[in-house]
Protein backbone atom coordinates (compact mmCIF):
# COMPACT_ATOMS: atom_id res chain seq x y z
CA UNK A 1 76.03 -50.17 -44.76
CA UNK A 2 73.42 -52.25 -45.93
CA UNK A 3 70.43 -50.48 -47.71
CA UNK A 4 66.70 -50.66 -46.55
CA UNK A 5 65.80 -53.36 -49.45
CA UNK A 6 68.43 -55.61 -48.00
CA UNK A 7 67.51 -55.25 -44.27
CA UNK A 8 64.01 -55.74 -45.50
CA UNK A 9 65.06 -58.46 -47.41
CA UNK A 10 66.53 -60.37 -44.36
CA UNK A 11 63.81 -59.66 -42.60
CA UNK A 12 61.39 -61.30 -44.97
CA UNK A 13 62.96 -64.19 -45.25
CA UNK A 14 63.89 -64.75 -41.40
CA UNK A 15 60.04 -64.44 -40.95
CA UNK A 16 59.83 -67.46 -43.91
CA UNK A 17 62.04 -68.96 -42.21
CA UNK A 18 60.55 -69.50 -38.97
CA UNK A 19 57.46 -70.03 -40.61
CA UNK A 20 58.75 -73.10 -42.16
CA UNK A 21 60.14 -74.09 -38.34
CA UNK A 22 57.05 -73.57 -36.89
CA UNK A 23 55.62 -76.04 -39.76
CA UNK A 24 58.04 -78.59 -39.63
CA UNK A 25 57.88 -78.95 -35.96
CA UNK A 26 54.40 -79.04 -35.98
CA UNK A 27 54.41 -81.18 -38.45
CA UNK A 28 56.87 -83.58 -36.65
CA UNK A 29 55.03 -83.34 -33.31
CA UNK A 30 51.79 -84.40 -35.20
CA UNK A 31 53.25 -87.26 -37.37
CA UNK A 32 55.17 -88.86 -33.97
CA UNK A 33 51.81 -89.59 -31.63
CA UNK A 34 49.96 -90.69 -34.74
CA UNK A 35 52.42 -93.42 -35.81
CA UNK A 36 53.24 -94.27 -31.88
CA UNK A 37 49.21 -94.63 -31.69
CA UNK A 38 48.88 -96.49 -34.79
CA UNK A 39 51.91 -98.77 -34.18
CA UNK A 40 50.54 -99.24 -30.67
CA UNK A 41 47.03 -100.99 -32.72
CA UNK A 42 48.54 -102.78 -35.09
CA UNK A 43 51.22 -104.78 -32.80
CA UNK A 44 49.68 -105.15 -29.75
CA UNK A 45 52.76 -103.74 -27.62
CA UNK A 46 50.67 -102.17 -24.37
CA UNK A 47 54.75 -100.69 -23.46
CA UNK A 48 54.32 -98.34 -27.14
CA UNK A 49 51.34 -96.57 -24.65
CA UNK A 50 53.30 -94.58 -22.35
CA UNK A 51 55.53 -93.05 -25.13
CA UNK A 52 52.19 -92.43 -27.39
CA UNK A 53 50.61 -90.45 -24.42
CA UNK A 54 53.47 -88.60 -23.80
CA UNK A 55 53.93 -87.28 -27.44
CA UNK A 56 50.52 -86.50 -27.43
CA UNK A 57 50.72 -83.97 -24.33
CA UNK A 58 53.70 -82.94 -25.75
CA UNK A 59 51.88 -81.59 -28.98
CA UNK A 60 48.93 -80.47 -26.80
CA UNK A 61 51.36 -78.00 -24.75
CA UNK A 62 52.85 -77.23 -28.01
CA UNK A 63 49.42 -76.24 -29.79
CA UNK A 64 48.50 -74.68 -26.33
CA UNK A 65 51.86 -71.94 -26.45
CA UNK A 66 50.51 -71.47 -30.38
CA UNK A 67 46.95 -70.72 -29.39
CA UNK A 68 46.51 -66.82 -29.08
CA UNK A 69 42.54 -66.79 -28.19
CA UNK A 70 41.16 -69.67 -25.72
CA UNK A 71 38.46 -71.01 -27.55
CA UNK A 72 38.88 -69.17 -30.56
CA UNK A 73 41.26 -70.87 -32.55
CA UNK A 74 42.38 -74.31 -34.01
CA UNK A 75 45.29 -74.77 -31.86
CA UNK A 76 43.28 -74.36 -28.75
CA UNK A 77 41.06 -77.26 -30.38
CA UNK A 78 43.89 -78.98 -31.09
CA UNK A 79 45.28 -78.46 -27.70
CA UNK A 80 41.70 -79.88 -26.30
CA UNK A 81 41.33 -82.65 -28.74
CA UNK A 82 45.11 -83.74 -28.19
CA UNK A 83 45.64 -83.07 -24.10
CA UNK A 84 41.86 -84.20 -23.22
CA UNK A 85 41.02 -86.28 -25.54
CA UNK A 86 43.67 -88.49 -26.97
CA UNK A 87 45.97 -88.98 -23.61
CA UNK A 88 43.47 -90.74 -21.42
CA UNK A 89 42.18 -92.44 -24.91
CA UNK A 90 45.88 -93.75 -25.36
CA UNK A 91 46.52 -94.68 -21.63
CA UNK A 92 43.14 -96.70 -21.03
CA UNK A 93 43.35 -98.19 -24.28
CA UNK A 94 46.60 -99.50 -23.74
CA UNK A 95 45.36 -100.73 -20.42
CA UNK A 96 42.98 -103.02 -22.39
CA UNK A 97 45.00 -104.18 -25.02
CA UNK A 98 47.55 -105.95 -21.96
CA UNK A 99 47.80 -109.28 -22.15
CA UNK A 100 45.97 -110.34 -18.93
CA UNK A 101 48.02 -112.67 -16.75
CA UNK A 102 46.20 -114.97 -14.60
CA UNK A 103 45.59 -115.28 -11.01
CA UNK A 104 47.30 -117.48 -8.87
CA UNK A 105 44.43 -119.38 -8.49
CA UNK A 106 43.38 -120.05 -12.08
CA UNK A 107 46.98 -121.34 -12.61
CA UNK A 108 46.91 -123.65 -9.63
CA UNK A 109 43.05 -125.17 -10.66
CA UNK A 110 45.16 -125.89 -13.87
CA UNK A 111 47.74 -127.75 -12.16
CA UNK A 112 45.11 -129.98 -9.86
CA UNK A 113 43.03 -130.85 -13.46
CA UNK A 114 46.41 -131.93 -14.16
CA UNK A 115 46.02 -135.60 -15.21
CA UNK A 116 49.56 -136.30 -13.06
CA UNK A 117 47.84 -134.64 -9.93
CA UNK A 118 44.30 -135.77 -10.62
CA UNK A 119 44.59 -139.10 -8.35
CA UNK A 120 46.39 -137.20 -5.22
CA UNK A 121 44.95 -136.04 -1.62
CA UNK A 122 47.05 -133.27 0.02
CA UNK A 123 47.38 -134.07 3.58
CA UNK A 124 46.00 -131.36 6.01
CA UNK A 125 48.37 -131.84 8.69
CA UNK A 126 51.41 -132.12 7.10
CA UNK A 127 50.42 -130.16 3.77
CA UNK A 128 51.97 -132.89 0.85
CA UNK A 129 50.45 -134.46 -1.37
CA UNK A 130 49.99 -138.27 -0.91
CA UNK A 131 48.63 -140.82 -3.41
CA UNK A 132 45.24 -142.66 -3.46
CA UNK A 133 47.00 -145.85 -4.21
CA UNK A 134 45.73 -146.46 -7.75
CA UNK A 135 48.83 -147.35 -9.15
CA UNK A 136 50.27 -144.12 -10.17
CA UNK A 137 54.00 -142.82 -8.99
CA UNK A 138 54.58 -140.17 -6.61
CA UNK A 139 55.97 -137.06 -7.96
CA UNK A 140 59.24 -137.18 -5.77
CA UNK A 141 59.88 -140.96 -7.21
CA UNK A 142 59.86 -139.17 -11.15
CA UNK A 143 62.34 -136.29 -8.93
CA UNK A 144 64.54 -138.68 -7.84
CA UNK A 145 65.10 -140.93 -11.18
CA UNK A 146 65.67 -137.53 -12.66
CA UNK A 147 68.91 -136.57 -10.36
CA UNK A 148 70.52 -140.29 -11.01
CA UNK A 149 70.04 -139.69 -14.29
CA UNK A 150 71.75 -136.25 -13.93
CA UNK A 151 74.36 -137.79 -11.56
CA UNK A 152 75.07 -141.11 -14.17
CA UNK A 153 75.78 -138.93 -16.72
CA UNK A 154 78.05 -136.16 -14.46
CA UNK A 155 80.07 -139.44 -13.54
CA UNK A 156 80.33 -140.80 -16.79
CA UNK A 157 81.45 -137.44 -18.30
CA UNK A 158 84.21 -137.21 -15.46
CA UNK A 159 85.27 -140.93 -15.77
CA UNK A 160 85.77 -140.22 -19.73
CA UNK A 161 87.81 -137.04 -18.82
CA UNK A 162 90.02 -138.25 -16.54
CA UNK A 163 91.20 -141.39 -18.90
């Protein structure tokens, strides 16, 4: 039978232990958001966001189950600082640090400023484009001296096959 020292012995040290658990986790669950936020910053990857405010709510619940008085001790601070502060911080900053992609619109002003396109009329009724006549070639006439190109080549490539 083990004596009262020992028992007490275990007992002291399973209450270090899970001291040190509770540490390192906490210590884990603080370190992960704070390098997902700071690498989210530094690259510019708006997709690092999600994950960031996720880790963060994660260690706000966790500081939340710690906290034994609301509003009485640092977890519950924590808990605020990390649920209702940093989580919409993360997910509206990460909003704004997107890469914007452009309208429809904006991309088809660029095409018509388009020195190529700059000459042409698009015809109402039948909706393609048609030239002014200054001189420059229509788009399908580029199109189609493409595919013979494409087609010269195909044949060539057969004709030195098959010899």
């Amino acid at each position: 039978m083990p004596s009262a020292n020992t028992t007490e012995a275990i007992d002291n040290l399973t209450v270090a232990m899970s001291g040190i658990d509770n540490t390192l986790i906490l210590l884990a669950l603080i370190v992960i958001p704070i390098a997902l936020t700071v690498a989210t910053f530094l690259s510019s990857q708006y997709m690092l966001g999600f994950p960031c405010a996720i880790f963060w709510m994660i260690l706000g619940s966790y500081m939340y189950q710690q906290s034994a008085i609301p509003w009485g001790d640092w977890q519950y601070f924590m808990f605020i600082g990390s649920c209702l502060g940093m989580v919409p911080f993360t997910v509206f900053a990460t909003l704004g640090i997107r890469k914007q992609s452009r309208s429809f619109v904006e991309e088809a002003e660029d095409i018509v400023k388009d020195e190529e396109f700059e000459d042409r009329e698009i015809d109402i009724e039948t909706l393609e484009p048609r030239n002014r006549g200054n001189g420059k070639r229509n788009m399908s006439t580029g199109i189609r001296a493409r595919a013979q190109k494409r087609r010269a080549k195909a044949n060539l490539s057969r004709a030195l096959r098959g010899k």
